[in-house]
Protein backbone atom coordinates (compact mmCIF):
# COMPACT_ATOMS: atom_id res chain seq x y z
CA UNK A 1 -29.41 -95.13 -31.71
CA UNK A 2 -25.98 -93.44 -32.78
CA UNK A 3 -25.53 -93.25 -36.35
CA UNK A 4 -22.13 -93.56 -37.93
CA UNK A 5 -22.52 -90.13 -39.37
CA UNK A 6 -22.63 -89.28 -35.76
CA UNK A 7 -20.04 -91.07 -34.90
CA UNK A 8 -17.27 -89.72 -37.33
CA UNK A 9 -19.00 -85.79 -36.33
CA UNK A 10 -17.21 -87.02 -32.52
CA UNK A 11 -14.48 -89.17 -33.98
CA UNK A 12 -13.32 -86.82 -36.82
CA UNK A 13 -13.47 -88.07 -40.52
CA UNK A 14 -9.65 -88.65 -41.17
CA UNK A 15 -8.74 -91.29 -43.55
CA UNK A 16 -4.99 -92.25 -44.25
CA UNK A 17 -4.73 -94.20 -47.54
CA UNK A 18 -2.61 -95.95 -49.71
CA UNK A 19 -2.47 -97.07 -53.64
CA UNK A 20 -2.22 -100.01 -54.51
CA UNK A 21 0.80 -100.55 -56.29
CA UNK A 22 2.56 -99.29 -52.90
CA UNK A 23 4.73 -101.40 -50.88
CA UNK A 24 3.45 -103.49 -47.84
CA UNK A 25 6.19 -101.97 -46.05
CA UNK A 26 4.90 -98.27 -46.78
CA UNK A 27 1.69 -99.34 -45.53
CA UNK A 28 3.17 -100.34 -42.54
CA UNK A 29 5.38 -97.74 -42.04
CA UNK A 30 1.97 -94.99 -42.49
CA UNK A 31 -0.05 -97.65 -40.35
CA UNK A 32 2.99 -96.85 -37.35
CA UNK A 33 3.36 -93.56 -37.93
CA UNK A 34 -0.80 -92.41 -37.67
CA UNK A 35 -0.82 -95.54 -34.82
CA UNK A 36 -3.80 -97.15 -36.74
CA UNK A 37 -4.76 -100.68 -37.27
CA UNK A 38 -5.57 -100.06 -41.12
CA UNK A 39 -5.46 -98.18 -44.25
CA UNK A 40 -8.09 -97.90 -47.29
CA UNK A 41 -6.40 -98.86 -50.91
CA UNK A 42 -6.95 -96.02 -52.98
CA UNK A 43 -6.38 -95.72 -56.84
CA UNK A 44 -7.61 -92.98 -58.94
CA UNK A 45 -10.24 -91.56 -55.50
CA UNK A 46 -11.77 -94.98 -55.85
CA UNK A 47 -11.52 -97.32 -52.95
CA UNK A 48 -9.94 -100.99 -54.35
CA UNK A 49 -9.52 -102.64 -50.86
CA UNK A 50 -8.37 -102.21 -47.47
CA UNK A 51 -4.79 -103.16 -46.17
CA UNK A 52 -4.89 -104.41 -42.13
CA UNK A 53 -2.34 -105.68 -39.94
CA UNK A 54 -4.36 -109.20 -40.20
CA UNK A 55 -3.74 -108.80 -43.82
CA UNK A 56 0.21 -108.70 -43.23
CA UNK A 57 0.33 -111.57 -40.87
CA UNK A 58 -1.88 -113.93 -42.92
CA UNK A 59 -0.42 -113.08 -46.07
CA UNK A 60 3.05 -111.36 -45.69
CA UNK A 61 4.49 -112.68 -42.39
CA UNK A 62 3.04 -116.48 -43.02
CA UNK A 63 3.19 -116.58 -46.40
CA UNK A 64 7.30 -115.51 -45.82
CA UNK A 65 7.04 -112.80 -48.26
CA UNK A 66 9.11 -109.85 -48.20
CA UNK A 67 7.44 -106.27 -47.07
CA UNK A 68 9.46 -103.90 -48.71
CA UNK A 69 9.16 -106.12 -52.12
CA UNK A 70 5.11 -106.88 -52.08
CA UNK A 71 2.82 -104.31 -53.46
CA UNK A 72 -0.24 -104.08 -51.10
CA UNK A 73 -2.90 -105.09 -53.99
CA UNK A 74 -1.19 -108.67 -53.57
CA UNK A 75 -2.61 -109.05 -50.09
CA UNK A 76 -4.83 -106.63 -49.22
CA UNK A 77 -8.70 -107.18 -48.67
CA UNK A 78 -10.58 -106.55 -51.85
CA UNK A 79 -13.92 -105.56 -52.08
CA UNK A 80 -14.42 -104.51 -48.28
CA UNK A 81 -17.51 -105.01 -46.56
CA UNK A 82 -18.20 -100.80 -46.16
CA UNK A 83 -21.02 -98.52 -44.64
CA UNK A 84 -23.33 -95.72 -45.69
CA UNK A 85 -23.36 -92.87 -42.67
CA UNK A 86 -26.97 -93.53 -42.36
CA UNK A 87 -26.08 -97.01 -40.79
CA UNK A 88 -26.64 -97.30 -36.49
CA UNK A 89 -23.64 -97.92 -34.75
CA UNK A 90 -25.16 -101.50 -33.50
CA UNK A 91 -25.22 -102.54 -37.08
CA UNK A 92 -21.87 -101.86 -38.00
CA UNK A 93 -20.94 -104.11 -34.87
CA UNK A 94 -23.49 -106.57 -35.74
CA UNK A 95 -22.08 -106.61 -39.35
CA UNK A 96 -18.44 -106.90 -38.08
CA UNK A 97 -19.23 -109.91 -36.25
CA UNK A 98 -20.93 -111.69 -39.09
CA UNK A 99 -18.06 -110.85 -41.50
CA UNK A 100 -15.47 -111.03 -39.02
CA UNK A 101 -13.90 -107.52 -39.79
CA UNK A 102 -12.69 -104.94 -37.62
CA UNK A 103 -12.77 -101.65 -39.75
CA UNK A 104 -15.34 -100.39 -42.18
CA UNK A 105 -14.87 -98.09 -44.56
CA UNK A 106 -17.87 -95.51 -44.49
CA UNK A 107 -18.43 -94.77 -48.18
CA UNK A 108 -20.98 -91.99 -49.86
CA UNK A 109 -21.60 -91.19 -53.36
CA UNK A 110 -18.27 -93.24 -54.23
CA UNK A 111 -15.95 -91.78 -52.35
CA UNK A 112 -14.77 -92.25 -48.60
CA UNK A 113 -15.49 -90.87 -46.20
CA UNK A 114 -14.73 -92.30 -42.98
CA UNK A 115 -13.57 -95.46 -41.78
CA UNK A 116 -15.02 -96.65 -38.16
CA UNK A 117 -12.98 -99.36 -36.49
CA UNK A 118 -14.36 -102.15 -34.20
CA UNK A 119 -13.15 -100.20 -31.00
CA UNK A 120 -14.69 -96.96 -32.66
CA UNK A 121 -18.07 -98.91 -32.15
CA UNK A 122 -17.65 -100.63 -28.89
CA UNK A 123 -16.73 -97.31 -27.52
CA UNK A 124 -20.01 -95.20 -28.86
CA UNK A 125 -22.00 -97.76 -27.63
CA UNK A 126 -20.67 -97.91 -24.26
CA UNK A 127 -20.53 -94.12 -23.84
CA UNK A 128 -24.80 -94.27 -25.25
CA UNK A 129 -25.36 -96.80 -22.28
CA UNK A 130 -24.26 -95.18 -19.63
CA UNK A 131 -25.89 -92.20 -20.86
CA UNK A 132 -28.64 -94.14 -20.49
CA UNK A 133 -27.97 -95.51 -17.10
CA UNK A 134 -26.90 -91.73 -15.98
CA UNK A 135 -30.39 -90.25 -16.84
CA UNK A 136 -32.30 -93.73 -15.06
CA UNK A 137 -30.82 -93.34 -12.26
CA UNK A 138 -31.80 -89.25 -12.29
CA UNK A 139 -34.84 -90.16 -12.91
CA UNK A 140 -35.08 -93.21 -9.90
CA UNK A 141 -33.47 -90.87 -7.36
CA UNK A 142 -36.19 -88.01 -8.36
């Protein structure tokens, strides 16, 4: 079983974050620019939440507030579910679908260090399968 350690060695360790006090619109307009689905919420190296673009349509684009005048901290995800690099792949998806999250930040000794998205996992696990299926069938056909 892939690890998430292993995961981010393939996948790269690149975090793009934000502070808090930072506009929803900046958030956005980092989330466009680096074409992800999330940032981590950052103040003082310490990780205070995660901002997603579920987070601005529940609570910016529902809630009719304005993007350029709400600071992320008022609608971001506090205290995100987050993984050590230790962790299997299959449990991060497993713990995704029990908390209903599709990014985790990977955290060690504090600080983070990764953060491993729902297609991040699906993908690893797919490409470990048909490893698996590629060496069966070497094996079958002798």
């Amino acid at each position: 079983m892939k690890t998430i350690q292993e995961l981010l060695d393939e996948k790269g360790r690149q975090v793009w974050s934000i502070g808090s006090m930072r506009s929803v619109y900046d958030a956005l307009a980092l989330m466009a620019e680096k074409n992800i689905g999330a940032v981590t919420v950052v103040d003082d190296e310490r990780l205070v939440g995660i901002f997603s673009e579920r987070d601005f349509t529940r609570e910016v684009v529902l809630q009719e507030r304005a993007a350029k005048d709400t600071p992320v901290r008022d609608v971001m995800t506090g205290r995100p579910v987050c993984v050590a690099p230790e962790q299997t792949v299959e449990g991060c998806l497993a713990l995704m679908t029990e908390k209903r999250v599709r990014h985790l930040p990977v955290v060690e000794h504090d600080k983070v260090v990764g953060l491993v998205s729902i297609g991040d996992a699906v993908k690893a696990v797919i490409s470990e399968q048909q490893f698996t299926i590629e060496q069966l069938e070497q094996y079958i056909s002798g």
